[in-house]
N, C-alpha and C. Protein backbone atom coordinates (compact mmCIF):
# COMPACT_ATOMS: atom_id res chain seq x y z
N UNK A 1 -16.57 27.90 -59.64
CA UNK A 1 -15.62 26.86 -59.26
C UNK A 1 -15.95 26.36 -57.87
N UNK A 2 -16.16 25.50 -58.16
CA UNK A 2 -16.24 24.26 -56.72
C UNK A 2 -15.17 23.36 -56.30
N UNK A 3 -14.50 23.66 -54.77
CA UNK A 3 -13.57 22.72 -54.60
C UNK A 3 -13.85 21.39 -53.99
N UNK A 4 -13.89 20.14 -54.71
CA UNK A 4 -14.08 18.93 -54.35
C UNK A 4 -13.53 18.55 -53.36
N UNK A 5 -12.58 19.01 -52.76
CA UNK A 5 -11.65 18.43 -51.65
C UNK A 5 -12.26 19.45 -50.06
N UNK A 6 -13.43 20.25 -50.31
CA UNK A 6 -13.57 20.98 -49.64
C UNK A 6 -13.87 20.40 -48.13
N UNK A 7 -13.99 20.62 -46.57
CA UNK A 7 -15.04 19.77 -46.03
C UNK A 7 -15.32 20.86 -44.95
N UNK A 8 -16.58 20.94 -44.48
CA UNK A 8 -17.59 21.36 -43.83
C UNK A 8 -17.30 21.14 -42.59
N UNK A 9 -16.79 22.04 -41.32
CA UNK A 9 -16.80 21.72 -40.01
C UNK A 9 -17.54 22.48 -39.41
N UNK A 10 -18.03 21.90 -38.34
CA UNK A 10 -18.85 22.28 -37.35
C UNK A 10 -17.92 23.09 -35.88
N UNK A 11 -18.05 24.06 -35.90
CA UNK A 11 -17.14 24.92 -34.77
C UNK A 11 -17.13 24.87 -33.48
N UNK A 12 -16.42 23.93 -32.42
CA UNK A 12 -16.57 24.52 -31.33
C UNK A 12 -15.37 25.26 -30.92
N UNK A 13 -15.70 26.24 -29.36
CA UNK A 13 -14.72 27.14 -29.32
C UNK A 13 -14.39 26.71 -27.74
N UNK A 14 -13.05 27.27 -27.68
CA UNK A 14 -12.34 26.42 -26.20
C UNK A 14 -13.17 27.07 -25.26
N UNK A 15 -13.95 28.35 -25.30
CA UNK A 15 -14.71 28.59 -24.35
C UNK A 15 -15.62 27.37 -23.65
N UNK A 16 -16.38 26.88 -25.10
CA UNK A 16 -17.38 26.50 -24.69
C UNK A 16 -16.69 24.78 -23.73
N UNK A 17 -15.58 24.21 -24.53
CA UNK A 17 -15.09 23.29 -23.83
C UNK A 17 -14.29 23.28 -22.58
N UNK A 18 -14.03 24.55 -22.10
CA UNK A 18 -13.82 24.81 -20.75
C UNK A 18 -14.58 25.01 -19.67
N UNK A 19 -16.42 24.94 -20.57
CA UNK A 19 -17.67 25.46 -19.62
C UNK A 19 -17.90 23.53 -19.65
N UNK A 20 -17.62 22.99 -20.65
CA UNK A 20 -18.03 21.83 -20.19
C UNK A 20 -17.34 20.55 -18.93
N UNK A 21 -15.76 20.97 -19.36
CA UNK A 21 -14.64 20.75 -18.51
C UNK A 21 -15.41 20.87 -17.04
N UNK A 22 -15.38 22.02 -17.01
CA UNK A 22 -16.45 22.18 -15.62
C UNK A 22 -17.39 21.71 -15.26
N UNK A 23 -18.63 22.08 -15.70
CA UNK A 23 -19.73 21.31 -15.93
C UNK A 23 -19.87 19.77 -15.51
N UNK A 24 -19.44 19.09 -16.16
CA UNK A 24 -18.93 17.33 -16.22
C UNK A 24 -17.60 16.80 -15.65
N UNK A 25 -16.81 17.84 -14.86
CA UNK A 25 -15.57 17.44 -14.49
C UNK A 25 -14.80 16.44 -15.64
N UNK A 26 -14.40 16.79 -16.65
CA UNK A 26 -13.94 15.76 -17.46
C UNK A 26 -12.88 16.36 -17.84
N UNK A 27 -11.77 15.26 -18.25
CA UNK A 27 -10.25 15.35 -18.56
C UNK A 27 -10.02 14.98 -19.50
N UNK A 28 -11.04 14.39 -20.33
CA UNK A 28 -10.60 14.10 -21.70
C UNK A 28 -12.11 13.89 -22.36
N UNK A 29 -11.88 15.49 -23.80
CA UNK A 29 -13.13 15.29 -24.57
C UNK A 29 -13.06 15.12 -26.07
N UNK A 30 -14.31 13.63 -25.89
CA UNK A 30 -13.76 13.74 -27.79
C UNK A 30 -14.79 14.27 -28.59
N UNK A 31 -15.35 13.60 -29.52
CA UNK A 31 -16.48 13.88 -30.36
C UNK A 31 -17.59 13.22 -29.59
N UNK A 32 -18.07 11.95 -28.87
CA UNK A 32 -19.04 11.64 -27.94
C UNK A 32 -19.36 12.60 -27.15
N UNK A 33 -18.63 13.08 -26.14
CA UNK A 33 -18.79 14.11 -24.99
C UNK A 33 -19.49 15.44 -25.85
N UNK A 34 -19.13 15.85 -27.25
CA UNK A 34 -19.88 17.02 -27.67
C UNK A 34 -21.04 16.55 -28.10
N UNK A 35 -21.53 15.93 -28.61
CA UNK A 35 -22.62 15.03 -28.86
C UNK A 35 -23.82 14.50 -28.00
N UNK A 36 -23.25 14.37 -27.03
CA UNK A 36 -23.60 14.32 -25.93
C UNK A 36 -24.03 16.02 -25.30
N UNK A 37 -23.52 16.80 -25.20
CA UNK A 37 -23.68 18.28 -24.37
C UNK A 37 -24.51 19.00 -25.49
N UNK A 38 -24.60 18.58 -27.21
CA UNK A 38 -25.19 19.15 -27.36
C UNK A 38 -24.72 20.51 -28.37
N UNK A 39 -22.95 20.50 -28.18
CA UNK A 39 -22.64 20.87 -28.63
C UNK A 39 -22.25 20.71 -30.54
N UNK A 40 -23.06 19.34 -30.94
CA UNK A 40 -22.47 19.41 -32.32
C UNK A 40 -23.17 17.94 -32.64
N UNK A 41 -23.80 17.54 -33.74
CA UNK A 41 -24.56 16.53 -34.02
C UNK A 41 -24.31 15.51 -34.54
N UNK A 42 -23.16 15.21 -34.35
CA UNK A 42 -22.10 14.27 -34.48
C UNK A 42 -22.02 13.75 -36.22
N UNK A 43 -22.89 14.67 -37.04
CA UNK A 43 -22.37 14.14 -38.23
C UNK A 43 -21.65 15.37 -39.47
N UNK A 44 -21.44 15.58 -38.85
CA UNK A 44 -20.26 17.11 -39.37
C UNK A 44 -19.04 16.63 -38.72
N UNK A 45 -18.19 17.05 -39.27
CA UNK A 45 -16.38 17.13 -39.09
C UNK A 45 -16.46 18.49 -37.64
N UNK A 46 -15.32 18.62 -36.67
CA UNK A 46 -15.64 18.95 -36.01
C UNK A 46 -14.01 19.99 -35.48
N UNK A 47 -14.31 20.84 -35.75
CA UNK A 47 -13.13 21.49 -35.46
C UNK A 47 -13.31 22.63 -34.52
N UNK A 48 -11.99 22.36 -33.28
CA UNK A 48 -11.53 23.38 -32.42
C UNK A 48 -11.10 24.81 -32.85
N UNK A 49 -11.84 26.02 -32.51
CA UNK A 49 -11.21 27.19 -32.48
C UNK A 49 -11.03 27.31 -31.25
N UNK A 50 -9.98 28.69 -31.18
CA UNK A 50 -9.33 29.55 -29.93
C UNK A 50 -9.90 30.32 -29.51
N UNK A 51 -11.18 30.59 -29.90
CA UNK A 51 -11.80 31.67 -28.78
C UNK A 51 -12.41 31.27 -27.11
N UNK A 52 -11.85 31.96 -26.94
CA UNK A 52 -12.18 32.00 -25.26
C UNK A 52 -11.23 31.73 -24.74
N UNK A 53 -11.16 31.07 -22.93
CA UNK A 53 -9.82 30.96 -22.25
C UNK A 53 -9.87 29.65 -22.02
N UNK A 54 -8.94 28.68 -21.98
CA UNK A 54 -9.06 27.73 -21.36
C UNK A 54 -8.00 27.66 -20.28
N UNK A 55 -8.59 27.24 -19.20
CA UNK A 55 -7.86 26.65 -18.06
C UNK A 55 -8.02 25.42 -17.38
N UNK A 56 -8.40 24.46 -17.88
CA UNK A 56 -8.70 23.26 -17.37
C UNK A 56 -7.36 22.46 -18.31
N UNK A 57 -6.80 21.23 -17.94
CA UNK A 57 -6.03 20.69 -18.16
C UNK A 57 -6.52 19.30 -19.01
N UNK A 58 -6.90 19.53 -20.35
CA UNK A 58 -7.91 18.49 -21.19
C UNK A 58 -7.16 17.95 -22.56
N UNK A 59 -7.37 17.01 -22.63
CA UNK A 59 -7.06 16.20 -23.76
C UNK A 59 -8.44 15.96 -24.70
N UNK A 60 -8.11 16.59 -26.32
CA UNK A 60 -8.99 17.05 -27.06
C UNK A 60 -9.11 16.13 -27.55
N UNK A 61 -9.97 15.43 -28.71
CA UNK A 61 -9.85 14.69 -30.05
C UNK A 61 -10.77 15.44 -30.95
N UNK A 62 -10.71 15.74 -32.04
CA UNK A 62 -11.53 16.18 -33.15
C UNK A 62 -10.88 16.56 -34.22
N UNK A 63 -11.52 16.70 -35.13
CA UNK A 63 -11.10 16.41 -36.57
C UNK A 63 -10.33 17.41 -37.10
N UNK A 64 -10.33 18.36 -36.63
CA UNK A 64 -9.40 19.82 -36.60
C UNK A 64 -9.28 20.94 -35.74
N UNK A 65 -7.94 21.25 -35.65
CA UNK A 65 -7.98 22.44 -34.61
C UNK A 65 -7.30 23.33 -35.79
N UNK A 66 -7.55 24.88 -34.75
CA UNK A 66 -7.19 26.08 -35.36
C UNK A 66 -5.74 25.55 -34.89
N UNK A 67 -4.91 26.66 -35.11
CA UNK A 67 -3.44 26.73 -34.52
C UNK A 67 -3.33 27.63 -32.94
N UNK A 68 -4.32 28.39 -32.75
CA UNK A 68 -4.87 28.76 -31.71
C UNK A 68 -4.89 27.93 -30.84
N UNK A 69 -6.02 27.08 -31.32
CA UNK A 69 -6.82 26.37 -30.52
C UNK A 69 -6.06 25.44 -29.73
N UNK A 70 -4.99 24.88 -30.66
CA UNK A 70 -3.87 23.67 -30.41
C UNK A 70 -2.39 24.21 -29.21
N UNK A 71 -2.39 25.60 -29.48
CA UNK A 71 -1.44 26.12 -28.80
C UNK A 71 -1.92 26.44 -27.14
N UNK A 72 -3.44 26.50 -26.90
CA UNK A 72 -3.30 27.10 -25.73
C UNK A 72 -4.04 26.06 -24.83
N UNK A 73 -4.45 24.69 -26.03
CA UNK A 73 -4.32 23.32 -25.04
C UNK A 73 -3.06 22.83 -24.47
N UNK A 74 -2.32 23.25 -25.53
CA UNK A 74 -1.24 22.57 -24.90
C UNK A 74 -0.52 23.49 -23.87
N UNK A 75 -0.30 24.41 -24.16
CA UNK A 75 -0.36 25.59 -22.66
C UNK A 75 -0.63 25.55 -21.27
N UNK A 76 -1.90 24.55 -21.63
CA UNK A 76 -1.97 24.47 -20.23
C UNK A 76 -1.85 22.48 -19.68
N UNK A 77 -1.21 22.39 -20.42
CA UNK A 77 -0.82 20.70 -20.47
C UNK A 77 -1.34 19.98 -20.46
N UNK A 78 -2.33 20.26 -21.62
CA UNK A 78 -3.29 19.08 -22.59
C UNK A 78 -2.51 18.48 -23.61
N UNK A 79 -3.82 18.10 -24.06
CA UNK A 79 -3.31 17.16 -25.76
C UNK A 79 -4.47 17.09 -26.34
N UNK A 80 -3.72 17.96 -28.01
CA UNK A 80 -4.83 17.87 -28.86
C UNK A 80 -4.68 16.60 -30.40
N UNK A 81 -5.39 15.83 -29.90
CA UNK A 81 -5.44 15.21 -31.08
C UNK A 81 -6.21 14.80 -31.88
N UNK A 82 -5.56 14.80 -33.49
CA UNK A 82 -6.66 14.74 -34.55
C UNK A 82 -6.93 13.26 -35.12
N UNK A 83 -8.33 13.37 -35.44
CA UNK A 83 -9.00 12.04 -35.07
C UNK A 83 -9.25 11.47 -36.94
């Protein structure tokens, strides 16, 4: 059994978008900015997990977050939104 409705994301983790936060001083990252770093090849669906810490204050866009991922952007008074 194959689910047709299935779809394929490509993982990044808030670690790595808190090394970029830094990195690039940036306050708001969408799917360009990962594409850009390298982090993801812009033709996969692209979803936020919660591993790692974030402390930078960032506004997300991508095609899915964990519930993790969404809780500890907004924690630190971001915004995650799905694109």
């Amino acid at each position: 059994f194959k689910n047709i409705n299935h779809k394929e994301y490509f993982p990044v983790n808030l670690s790595a978008l808190q090394k970029l936060a830094e990195e690039k001083n940036l306050t708001k990252i969408g799917i360009a900015e990962l594409v850009e770093a390298g982090l993801t090849n812009g033709k996969k669906l692209v979803k936020i997990l919660g591993e790692g810490e974030l402390k930078a204050k960032i506004d997300v866009e991508a095609n899915a977050f964990s519930k993790t991922a969404e809780e500890a952007i907004k924690a630190v008074g971001g915004n995650a939104t799905k694109i």
